[in-house]
PDB file of N, CA and C in Angstrom:
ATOM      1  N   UNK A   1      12.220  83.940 -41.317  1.00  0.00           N
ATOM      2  CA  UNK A   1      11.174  84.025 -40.311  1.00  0.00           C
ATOM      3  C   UNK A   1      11.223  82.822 -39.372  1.00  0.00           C
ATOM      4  N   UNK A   2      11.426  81.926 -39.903  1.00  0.00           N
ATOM      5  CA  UNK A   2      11.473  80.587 -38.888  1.00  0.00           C
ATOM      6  C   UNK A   2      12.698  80.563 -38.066  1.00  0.00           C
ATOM      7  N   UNK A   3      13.925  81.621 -38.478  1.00  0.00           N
ATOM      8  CA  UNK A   3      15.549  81.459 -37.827  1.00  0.00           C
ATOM      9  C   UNK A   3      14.593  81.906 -36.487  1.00  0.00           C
ATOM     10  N   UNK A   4      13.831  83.475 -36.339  1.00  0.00           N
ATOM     11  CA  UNK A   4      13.262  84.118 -35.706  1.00  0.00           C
ATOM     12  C   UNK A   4      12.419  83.687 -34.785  1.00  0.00           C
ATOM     13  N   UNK A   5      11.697  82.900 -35.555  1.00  0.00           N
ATOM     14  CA  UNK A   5      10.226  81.875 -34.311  1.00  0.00           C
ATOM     15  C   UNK A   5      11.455  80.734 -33.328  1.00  0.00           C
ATOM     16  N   UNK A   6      11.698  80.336 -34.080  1.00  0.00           N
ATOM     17  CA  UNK A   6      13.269  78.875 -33.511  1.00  0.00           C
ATOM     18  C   UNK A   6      13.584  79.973 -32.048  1.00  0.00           C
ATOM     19  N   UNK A   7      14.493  81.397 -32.588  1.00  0.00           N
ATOM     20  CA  UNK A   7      15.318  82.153 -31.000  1.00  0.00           C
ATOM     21  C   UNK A   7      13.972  82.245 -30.376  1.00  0.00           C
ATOM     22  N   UNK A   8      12.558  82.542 -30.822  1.00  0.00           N
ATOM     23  CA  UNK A   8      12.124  82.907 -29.724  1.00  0.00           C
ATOM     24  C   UNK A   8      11.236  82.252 -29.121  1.00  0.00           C
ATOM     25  N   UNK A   9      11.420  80.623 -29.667  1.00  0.00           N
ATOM     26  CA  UNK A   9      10.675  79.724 -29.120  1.00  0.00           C
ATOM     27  C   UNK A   9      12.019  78.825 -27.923  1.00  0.00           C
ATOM     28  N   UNK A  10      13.224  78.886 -28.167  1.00  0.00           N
ATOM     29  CA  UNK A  10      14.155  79.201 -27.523  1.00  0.00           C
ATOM     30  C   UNK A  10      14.160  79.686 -26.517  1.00  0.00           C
ATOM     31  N   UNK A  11      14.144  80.946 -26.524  1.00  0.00           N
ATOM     32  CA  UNK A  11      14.369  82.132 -25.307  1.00  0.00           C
ATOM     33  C   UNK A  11      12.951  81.746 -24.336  1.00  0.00           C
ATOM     34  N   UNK A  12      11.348  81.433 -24.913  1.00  0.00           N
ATOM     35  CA  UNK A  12      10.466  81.175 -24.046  1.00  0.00           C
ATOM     36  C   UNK A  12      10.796  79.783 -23.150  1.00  0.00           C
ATOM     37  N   UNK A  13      11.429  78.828 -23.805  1.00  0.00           N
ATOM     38  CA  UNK A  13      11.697  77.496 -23.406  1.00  0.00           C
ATOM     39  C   UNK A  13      12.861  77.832 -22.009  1.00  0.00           C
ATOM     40  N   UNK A  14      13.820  78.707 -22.231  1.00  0.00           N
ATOM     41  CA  UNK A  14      14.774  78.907 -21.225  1.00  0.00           C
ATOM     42  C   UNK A  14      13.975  80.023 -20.135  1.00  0.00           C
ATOM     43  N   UNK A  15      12.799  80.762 -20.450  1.00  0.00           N
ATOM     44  CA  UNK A  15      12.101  81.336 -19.607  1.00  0.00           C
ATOM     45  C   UNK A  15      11.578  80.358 -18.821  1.00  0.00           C
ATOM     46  N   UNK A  16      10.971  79.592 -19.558  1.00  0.00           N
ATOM     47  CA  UNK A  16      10.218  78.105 -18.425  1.00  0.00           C
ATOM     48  C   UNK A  16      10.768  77.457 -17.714  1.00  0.00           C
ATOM     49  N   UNK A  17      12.387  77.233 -18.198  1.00  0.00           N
ATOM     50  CA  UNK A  17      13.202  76.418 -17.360  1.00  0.00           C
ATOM     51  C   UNK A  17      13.777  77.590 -15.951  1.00  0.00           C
ATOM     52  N   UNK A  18      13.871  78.167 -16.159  1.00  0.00           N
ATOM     53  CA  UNK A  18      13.828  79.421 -15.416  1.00  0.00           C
ATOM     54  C   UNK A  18      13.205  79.669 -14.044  1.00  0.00           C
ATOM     55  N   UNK A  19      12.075  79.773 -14.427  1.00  0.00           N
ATOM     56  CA  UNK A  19      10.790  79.793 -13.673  1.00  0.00           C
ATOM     57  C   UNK A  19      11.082  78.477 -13.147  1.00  0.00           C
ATOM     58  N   UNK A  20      10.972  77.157 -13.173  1.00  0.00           N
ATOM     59  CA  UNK A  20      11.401  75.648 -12.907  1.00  0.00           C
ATOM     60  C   UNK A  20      12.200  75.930 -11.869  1.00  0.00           C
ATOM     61  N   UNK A  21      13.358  76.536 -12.507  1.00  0.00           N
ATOM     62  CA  UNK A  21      14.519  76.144 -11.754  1.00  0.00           C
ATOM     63  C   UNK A  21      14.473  77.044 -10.239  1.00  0.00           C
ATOM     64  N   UNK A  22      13.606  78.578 -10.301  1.00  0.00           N
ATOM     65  CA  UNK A  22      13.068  79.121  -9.308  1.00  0.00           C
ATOM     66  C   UNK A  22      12.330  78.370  -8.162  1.00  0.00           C
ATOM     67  N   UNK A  23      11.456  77.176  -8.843  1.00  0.00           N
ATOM     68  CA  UNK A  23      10.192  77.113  -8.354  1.00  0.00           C
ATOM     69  C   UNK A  23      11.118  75.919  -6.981  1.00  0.00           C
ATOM     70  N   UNK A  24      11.980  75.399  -7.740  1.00  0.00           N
ATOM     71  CA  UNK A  24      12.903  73.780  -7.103  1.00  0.00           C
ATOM     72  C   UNK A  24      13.692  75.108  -6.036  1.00  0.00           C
ATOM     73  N   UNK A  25      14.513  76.272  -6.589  1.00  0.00           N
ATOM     74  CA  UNK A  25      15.150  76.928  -5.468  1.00  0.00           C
ATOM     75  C   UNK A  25      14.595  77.523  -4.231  1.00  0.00           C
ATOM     76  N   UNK A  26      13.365  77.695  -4.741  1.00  0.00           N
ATOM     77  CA  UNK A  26      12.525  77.944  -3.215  1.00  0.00           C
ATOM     78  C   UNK A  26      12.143  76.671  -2.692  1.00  0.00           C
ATOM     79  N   UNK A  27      11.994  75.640  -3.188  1.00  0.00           N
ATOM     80  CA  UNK A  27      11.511  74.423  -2.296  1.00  0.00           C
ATOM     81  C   UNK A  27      12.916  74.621  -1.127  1.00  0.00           C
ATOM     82  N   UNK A  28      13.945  74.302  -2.194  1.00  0.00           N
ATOM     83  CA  UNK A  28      15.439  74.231  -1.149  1.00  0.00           C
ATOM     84  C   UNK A  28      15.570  75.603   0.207  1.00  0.00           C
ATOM     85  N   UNK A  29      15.064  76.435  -0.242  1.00  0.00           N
ATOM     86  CA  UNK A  29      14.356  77.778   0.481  1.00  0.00           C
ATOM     87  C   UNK A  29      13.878  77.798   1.944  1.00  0.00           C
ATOM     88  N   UNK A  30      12.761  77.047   1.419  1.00  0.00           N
ATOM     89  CA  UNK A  30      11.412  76.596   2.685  1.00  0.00           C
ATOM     90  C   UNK A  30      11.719  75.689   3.371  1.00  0.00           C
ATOM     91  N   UNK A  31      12.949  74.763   2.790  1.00  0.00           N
ATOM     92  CA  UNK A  31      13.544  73.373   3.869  1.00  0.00           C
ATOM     93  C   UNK A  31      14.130  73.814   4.781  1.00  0.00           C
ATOM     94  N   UNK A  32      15.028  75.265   3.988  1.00  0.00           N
ATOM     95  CA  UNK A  32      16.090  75.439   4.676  1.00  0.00           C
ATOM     96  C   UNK A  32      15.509  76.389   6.015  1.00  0.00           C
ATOM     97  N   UNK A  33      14.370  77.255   6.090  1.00  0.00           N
ATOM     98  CA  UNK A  33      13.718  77.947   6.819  1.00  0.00           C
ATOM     99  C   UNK A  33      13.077  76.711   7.874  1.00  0.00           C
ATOM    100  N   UNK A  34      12.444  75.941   7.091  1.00  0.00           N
ATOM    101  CA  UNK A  34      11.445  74.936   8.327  1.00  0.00           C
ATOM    102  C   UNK A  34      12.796  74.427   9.052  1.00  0.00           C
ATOM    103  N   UNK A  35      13.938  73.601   8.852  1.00  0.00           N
ATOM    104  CA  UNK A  35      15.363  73.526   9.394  1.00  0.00           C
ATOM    105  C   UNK A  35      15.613  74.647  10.649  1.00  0.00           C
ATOM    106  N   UNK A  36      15.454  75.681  10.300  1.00  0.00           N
ATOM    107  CA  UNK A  36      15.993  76.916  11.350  1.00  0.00           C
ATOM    108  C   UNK A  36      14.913  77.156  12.006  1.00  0.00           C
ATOM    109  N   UNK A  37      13.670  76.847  11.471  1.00  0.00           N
ATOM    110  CA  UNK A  37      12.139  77.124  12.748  1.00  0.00           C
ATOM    111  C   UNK A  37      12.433  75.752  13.590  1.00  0.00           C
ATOM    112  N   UNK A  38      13.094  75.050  13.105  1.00  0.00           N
ATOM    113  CA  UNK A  38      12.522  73.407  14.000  1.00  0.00           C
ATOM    114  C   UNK A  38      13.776  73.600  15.377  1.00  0.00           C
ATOM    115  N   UNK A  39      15.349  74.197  14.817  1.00  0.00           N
ATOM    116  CA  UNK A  39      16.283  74.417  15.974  1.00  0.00           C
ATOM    117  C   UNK A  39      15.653  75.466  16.910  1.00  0.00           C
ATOM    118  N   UNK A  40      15.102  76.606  16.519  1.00  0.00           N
ATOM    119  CA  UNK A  40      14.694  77.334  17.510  1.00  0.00           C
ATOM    120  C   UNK A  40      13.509  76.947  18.170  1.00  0.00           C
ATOM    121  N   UNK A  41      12.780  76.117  17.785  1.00  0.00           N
ATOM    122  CA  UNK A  41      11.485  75.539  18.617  1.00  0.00           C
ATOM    123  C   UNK A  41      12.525  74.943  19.505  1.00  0.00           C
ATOM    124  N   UNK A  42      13.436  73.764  19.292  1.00  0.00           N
ATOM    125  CA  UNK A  42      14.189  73.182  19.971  1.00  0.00           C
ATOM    126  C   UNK A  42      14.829  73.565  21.172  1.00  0.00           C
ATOM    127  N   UNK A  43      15.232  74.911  20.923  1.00  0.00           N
ATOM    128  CA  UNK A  43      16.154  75.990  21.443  1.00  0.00           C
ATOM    129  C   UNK A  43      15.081  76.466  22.905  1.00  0.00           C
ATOM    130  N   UNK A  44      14.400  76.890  22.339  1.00  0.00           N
ATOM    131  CA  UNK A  44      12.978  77.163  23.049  1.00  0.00           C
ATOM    132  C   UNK A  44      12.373  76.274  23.990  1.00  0.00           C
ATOM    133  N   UNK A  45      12.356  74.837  23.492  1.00  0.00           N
ATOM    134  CA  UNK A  45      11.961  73.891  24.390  1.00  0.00           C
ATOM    135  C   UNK A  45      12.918  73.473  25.633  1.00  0.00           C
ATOM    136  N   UNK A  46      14.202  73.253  25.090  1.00  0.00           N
ATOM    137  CA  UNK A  46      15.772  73.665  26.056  1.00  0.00           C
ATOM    138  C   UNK A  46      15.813  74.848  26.944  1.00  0.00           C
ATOM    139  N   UNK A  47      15.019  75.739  26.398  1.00  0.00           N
ATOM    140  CA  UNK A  47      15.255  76.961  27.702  1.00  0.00           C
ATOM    141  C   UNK A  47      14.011  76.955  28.499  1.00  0.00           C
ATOM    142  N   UNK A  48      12.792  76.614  28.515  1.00  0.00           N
ATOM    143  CA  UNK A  48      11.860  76.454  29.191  1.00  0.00           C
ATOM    144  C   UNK A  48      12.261  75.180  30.030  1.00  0.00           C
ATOM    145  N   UNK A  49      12.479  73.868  29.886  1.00  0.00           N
ATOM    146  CA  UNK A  49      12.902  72.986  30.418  1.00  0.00           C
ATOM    147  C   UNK A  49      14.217  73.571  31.421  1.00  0.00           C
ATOM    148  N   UNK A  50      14.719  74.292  31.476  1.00  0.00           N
ATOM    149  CA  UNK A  50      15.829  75.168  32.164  1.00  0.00           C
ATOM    150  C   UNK A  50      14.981  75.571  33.280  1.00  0.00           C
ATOM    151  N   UNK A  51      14.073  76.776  32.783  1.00  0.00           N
ATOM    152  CA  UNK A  51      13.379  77.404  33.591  1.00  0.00           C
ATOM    153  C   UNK A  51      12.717  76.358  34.466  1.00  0.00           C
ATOM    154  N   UNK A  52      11.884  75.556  34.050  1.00  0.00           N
ATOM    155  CA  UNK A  52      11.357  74.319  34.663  1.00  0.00           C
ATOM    156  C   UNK A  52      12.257  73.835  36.228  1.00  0.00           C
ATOM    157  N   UNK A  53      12.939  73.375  35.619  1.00  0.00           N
ATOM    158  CA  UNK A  53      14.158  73.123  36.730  1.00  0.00           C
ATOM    159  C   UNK A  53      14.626  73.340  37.535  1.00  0.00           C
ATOM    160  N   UNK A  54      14.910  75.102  36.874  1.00  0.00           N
ATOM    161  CA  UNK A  54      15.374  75.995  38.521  1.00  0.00           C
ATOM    162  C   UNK A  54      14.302  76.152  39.291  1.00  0.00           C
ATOM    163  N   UNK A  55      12.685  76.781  39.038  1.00  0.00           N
ATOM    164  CA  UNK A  55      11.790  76.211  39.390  1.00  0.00           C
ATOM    165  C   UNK A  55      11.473  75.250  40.314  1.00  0.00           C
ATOM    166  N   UNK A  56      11.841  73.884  40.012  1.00  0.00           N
ATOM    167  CA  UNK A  56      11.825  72.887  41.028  1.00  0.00           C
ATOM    168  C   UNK A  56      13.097  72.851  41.589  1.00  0.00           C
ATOM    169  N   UNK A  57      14.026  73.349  41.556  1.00  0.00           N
ATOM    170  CA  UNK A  57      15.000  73.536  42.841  1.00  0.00           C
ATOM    171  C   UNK A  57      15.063  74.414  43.926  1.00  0.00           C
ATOM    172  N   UNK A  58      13.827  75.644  43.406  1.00  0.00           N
ATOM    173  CA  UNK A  58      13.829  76.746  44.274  1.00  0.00           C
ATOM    174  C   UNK A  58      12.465  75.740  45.128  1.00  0.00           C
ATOM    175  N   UNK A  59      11.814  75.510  44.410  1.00  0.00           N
ATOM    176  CA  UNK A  59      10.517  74.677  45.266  1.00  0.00           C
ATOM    177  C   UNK A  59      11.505  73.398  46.346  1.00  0.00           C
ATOM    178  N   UNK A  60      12.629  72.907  46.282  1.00  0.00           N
ATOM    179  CA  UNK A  60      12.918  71.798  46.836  1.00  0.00           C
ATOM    180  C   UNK A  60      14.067  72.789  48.249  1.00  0.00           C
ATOM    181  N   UNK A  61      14.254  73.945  47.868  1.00  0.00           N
ATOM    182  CA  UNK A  61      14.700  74.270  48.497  1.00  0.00           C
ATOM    183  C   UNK A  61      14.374  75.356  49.854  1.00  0.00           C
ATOM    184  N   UNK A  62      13.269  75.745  49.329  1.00  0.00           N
ATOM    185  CA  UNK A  62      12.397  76.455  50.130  1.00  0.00           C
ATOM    186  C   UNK A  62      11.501  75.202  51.182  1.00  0.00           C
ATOM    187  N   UNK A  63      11.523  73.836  50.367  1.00  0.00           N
ATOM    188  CA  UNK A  63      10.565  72.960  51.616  1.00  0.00           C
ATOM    189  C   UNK A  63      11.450  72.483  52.217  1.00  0.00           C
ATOM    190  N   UNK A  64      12.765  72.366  51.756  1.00  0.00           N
ATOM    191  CA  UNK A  64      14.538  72.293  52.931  1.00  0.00           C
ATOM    192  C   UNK A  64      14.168  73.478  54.029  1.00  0.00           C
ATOM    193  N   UNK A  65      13.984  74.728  53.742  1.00  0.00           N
ATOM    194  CA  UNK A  65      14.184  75.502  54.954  1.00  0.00           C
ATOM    195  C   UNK A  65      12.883  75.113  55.479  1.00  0.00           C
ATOM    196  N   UNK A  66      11.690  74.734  55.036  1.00  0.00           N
ATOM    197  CA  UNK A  66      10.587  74.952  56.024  1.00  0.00           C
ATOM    198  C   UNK A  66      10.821  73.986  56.971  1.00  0.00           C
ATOM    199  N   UNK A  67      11.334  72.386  56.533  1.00  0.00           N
ATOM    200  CA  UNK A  67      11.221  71.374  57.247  1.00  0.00           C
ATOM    201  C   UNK A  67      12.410  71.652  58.183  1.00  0.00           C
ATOM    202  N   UNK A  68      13.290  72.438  57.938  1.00  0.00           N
ATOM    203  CA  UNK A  68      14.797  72.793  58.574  1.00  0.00           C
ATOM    204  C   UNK A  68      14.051  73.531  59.836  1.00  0.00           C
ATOM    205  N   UNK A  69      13.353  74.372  59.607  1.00  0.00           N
ATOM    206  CA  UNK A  69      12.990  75.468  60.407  1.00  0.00           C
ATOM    207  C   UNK A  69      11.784  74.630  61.666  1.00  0.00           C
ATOM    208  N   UNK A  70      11.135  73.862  60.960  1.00  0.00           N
ATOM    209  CA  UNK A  70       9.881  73.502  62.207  1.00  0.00           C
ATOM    210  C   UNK A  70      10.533  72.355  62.942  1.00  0.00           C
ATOM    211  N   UNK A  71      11.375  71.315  62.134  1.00  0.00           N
ATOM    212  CA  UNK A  71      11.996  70.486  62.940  1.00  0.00           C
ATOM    213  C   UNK A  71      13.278  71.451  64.818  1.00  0.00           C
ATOM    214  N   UNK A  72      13.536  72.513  63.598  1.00  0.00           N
ATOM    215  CA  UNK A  72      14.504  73.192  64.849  1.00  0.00           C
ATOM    216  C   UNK A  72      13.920  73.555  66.002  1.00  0.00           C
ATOM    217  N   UNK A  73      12.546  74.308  65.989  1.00  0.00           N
ATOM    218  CA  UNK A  73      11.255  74.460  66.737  1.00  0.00           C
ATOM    219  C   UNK A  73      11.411  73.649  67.876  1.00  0.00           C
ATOM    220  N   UNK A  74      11.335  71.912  67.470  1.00  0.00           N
ATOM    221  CA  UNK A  74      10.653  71.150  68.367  1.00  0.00           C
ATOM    222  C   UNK A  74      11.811  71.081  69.147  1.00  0.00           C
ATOM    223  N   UNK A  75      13.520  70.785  68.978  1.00  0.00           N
ATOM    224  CA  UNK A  75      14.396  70.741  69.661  1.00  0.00           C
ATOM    225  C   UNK A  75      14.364  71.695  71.274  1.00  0.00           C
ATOM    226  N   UNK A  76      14.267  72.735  70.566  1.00  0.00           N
ATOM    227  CA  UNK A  76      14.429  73.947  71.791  1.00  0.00           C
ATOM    228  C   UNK A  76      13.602  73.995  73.217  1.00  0.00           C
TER     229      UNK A  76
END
C-alpha cells in the first residue's frame, strides 16, 4: 500500500510541477506578445509620423503656389 501512496504521491508532485512549469511558459507567452504589441505600436507611430509629413509638405507646397501665384499678379 505505501509502494501505491509513494507512485501516487509522485505522479501528484509531477502534476504540480506541471502546472509550474505551465504557469513560467505563459509568463514567457505574455513577454513574448507585449514584445509584438510594443513593435506594432511602434510600427503605427512610424506610419502616422509618415502621414504627418506628407501632410506638411502638401501644406508647404500649396503656400509655394499661393505665394508663387500673388507675387506673379503684382509683376504684370
Amino acid at each position: 500500500m505505501a509502494v501505491v501512496l509513494g507512485v501516487m504521491t509522485a505522479r501528484l508532485g509531477m502534476v504540480f510541477f506541471g502546472v509550474a512549469g505551465m504557469a513560467v511558459g505563459a509568463v514567457g507567452v505574455m513577454r513574448g506578445l507585449l514584445v509584438i504589441a510594443g513593435f506594432v505600436m511602434l510600427s503605427g507611430f512610424a506610419v502616422m509620423l509618415g502621414g504627418v509629413l506628407v501632410m506638411f509638405g502638401g501644406l508647404v507646397m500649396m503656400v509655394d503656389g499661393v505665394l508663387a501665384h500673388v507675387l506673379s499678379r503684382g509683376d504684370g
